[in-house]
C-alpha atoms as a PDB file:
ATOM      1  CA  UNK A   1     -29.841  15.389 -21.205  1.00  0.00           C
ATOM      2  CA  UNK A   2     -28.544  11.939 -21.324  1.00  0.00           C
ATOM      3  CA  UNK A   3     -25.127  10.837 -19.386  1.00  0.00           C
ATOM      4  CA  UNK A   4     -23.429  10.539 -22.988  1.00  0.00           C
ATOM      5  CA  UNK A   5     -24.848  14.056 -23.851  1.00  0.00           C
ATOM      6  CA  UNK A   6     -23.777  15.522 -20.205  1.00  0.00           C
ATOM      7  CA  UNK A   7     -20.214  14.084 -20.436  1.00  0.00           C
ATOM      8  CA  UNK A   8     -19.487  15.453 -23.944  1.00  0.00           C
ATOM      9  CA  UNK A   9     -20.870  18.658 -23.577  1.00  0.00           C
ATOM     10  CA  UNK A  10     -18.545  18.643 -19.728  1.00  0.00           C
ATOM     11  CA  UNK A  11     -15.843  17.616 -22.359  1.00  0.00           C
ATOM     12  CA  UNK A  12     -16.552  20.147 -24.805  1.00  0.00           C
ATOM     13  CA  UNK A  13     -16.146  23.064 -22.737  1.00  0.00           C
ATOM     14  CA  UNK A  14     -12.713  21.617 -21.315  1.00  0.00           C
ATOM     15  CA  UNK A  15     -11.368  21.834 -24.662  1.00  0.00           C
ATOM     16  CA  UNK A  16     -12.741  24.991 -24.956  1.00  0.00           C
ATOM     17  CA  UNK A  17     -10.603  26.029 -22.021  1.00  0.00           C
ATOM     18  CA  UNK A  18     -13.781  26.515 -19.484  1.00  0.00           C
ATOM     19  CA  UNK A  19     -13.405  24.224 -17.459  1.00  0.00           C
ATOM     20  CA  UNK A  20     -15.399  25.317 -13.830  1.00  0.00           C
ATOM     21  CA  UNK A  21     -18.276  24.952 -16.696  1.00  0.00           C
ATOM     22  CA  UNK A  22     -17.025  21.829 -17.833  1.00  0.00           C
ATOM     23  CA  UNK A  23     -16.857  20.435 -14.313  1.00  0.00           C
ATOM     24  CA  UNK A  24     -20.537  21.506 -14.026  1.00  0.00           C
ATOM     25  CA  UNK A  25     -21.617  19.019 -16.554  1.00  0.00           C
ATOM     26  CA  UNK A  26     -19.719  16.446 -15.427  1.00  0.00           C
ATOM     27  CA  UNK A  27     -21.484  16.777 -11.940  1.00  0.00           C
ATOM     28  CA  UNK A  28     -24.769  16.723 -13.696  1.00  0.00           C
ATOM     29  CA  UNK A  29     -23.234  13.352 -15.508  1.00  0.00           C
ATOM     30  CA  UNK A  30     -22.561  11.718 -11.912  1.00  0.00           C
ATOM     31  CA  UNK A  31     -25.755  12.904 -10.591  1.00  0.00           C
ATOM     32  CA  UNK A  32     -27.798  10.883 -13.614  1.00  0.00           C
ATOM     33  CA  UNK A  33     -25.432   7.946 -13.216  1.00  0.00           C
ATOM     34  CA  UNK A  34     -26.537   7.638  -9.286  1.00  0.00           C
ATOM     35  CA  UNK A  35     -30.022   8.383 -11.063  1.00  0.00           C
ATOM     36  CA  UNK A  36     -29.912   5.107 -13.394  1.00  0.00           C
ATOM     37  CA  UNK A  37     -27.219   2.859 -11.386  1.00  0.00           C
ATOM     38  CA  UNK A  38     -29.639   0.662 -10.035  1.00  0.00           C
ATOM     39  CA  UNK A  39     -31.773  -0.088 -13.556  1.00  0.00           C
ATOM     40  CA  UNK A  40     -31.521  -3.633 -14.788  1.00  0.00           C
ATOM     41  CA  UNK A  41     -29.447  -3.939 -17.501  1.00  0.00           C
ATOM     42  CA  UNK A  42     -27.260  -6.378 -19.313  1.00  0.00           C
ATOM     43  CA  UNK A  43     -23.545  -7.254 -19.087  1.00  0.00           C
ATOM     44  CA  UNK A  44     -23.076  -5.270 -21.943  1.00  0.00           C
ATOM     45  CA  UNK A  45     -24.619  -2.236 -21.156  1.00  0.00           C
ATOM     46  CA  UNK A  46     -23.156  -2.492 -17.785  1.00  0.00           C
ATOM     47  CA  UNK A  47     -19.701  -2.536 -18.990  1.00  0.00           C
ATOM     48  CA  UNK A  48     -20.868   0.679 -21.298  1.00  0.00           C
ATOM     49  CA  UNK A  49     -21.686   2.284 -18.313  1.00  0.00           C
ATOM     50  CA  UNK A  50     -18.405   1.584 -16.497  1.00  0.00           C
ATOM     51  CA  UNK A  51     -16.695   2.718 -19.196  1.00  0.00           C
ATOM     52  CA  UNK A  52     -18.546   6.149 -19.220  1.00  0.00           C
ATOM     53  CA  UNK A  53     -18.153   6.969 -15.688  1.00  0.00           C
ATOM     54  CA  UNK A  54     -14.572   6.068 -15.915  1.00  0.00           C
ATOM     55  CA  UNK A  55     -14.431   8.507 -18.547  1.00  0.00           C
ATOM     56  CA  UNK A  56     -15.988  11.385 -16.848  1.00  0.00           C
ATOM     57  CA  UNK A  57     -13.896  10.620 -13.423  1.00  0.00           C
ATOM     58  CA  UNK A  58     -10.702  10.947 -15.989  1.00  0.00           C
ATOM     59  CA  UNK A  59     -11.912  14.565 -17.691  1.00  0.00           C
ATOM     60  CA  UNK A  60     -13.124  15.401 -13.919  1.00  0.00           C
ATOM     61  CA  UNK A  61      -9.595  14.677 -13.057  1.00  0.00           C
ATOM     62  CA  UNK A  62      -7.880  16.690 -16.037  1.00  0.00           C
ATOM     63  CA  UNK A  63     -10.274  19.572 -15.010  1.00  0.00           C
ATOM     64  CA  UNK A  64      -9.506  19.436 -11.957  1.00  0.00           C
ATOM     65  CA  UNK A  65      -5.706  19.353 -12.835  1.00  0.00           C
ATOM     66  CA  UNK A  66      -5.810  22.202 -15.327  1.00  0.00           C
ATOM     67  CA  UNK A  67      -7.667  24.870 -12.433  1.00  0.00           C
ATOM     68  CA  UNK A  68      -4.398  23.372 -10.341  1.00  0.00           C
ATOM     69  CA  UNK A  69      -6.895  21.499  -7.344  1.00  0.00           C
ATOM     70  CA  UNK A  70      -4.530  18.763  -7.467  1.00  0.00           C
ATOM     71  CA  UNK A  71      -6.225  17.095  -4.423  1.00  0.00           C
ATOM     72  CA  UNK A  72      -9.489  17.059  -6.123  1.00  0.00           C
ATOM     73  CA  UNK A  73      -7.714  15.900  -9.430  1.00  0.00           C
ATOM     74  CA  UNK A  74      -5.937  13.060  -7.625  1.00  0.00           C
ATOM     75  CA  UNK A  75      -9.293  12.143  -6.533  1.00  0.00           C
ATOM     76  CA  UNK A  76     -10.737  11.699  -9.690  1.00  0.00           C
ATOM     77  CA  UNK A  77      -8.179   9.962 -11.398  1.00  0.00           C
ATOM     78  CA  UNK A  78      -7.864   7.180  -8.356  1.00  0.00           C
ATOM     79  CA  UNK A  79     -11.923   6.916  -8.847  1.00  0.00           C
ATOM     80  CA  UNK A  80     -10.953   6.204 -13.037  1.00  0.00           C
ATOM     81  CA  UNK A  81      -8.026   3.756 -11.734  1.00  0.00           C
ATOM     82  CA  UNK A  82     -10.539   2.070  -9.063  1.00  0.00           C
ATOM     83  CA  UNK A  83     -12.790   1.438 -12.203  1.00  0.00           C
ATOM     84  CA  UNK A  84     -10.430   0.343 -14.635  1.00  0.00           C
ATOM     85  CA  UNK A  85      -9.177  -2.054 -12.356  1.00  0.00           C
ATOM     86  CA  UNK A  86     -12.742  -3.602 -11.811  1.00  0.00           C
ATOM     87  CA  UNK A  87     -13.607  -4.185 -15.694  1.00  0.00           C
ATOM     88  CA  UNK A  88      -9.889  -4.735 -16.419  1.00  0.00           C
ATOM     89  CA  UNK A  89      -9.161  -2.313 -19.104  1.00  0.00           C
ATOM     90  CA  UNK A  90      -5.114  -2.349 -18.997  1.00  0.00           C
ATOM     91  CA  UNK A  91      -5.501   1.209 -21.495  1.00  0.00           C
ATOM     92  CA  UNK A  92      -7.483   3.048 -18.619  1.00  0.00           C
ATOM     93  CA  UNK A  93      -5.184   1.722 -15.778  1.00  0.00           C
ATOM     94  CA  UNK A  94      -2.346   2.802 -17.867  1.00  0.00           C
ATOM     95  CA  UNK A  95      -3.881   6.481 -18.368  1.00  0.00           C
ATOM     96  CA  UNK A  96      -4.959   6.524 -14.671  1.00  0.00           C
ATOM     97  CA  UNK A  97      -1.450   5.640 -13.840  1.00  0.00           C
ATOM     98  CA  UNK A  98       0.175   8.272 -15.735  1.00  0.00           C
ATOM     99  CA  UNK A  99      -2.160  10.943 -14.584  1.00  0.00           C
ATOM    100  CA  UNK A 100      -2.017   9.915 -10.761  1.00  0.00           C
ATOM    101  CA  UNK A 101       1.831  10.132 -10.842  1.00  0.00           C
ATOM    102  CA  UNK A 102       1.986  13.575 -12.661  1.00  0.00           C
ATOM    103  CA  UNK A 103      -0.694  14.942  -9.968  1.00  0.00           C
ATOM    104  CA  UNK A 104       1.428  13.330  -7.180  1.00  0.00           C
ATOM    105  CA  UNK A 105       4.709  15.186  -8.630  1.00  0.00           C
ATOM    106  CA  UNK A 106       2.890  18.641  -8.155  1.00  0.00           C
ATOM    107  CA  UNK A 107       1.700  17.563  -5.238  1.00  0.00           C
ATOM    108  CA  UNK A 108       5.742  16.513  -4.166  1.00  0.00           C
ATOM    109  CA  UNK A 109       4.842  13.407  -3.282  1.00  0.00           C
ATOM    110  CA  UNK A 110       7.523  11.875  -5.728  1.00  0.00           C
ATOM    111  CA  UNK A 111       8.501   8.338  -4.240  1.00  0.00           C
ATOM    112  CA  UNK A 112       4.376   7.532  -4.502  1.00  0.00           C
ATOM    113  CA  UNK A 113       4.554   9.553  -8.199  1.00  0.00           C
ATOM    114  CA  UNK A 114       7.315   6.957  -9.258  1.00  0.00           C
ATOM    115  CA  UNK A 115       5.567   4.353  -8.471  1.00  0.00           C
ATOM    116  CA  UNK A 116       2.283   5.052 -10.294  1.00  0.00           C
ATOM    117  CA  UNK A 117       4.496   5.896 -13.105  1.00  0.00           C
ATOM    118  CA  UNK A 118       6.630   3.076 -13.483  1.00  0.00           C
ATOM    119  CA  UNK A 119       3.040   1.003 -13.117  1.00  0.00           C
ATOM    120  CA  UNK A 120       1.746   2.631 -16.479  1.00  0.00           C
ATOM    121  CA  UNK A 121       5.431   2.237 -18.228  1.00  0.00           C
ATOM    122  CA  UNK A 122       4.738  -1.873 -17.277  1.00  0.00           C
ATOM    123  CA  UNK A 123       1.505  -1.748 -18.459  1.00  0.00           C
ATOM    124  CA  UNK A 124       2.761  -0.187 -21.628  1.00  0.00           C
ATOM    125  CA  UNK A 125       5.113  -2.748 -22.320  1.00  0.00           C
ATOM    126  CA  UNK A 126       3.371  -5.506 -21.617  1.00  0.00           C
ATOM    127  CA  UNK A 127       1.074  -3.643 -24.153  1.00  0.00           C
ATOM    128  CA  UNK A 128       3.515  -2.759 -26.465  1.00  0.00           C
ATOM    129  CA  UNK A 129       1.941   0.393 -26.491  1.00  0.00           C
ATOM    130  CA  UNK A 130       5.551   2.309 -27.750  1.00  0.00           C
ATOM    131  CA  UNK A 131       3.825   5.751 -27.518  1.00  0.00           C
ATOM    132  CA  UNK A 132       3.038   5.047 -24.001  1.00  0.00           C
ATOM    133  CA  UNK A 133       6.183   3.630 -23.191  1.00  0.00           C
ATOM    134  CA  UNK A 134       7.993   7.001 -24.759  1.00  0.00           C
ATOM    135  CA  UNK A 135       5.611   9.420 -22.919  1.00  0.00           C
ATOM    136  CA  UNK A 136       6.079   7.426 -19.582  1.00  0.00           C
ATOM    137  CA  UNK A 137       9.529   6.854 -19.575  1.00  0.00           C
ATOM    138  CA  UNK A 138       9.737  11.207 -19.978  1.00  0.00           C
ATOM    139  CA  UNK A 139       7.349  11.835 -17.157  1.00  0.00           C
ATOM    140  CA  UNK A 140       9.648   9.273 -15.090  1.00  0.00           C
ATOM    141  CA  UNK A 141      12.554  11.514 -16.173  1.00  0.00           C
ATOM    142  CA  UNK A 142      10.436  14.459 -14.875  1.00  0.00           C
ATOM    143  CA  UNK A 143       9.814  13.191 -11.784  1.00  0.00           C
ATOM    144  CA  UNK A 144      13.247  12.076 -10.744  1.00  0.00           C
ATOM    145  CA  UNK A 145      14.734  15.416 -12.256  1.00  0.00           C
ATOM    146  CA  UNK A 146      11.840  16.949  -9.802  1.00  0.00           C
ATOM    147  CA  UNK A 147      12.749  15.218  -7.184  1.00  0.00           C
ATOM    148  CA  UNK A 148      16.491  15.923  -7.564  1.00  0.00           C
ATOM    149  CA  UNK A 149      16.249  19.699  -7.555  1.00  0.00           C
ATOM    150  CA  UNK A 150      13.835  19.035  -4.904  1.00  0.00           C
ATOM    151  CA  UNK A 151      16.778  17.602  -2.613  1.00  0.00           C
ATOM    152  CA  UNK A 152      19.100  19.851  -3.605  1.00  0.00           C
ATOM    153  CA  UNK A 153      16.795  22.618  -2.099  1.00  0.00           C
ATOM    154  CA  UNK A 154      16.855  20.794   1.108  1.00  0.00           C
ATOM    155  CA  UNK A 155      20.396  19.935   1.238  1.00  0.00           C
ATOM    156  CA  UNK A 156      21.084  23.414   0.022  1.00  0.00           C
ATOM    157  CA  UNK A 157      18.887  25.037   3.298  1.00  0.00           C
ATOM    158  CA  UNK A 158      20.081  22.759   5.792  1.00  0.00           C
ATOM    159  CA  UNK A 159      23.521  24.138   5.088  1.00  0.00           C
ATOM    160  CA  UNK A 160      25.093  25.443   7.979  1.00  0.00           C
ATOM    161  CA  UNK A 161      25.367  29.216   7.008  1.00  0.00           C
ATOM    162  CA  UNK A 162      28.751  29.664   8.884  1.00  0.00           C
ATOM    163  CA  UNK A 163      30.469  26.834   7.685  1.00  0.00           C
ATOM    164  CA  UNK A 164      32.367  26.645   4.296  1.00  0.00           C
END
């Protein structure tokens, strides 16, 4: 199979809610990129590839997110960030962004969470991708509200029980 053919069929089986089979394909996917990385190629076709393997580190991350390995997830999604970066597509950043900040929520990491987040919500407007902007500004709310119970769970146990 080709690394188009391995990626959807990864993809396919995600949506069809298997994702440990899912993840399989998407191995095989990095496996034949490693395979053909080094083949001459033009700009064009290099950019192509970029573009693929930052999609498969992105479904490799929402895999990874829906089976709840958050540490793998984050992974994944700073590997689709890394690559974004490097070809400059201010869409993938922005998706990257968004996903690395919900994984870092689960993970309670929510200053570092608010930060990825508020760097797709400036990427969005600079965009003026409104959609983007709307789901971004309610993951921020998320987070902070997250964050806020969060602290009142530690305020809450650090209580002094005999006190009133």
């Amino acid at each position: 199979m080709s690394l188009n053919e391995l990626d959807s069929e990864g993809e396919r089986l995600c949506k069809a809610g298997d994702c440990t089979a899912g993840i399989a394909f998407f191995e095989d996917a990095l496996q034949k990129y490693e395979e053909i990385r080094n083949e001459h190629r033009s700009d064009e076709e290099e950019l192509k590839l970029m573009q693929t393997l930052s999609i498969i580190y992105n479904q490799m991350g929402n895999a990874y997110f829906y089976l709840q390995d958050y540490h793998k997830a984050l992974d994944y999604h700073k590997k689709d960030l890394e690559l974004s970066e490097q070809f400059g597509d201010e869409s993938g950043k922005a998706k990257a962004c968004g996903n690395i900040g919900n994984t870092l929520q689960l993970l309670g990491d929510y200053d570092e969470a608010i930060l990825y987040s508020q760097r797709n919500l400036d990427i969005s407007q600079r965009s003026n991708d409104l959609t983007g902007e709307a789901r971004e500004l309610y993951n921020l709310g998320n987070i902070y509200q997250s964050k806020g119970k969060h602290m009142g769970r530690i305020t809450y146990s650090d209580r002094d029980p005999n006190s009133s």
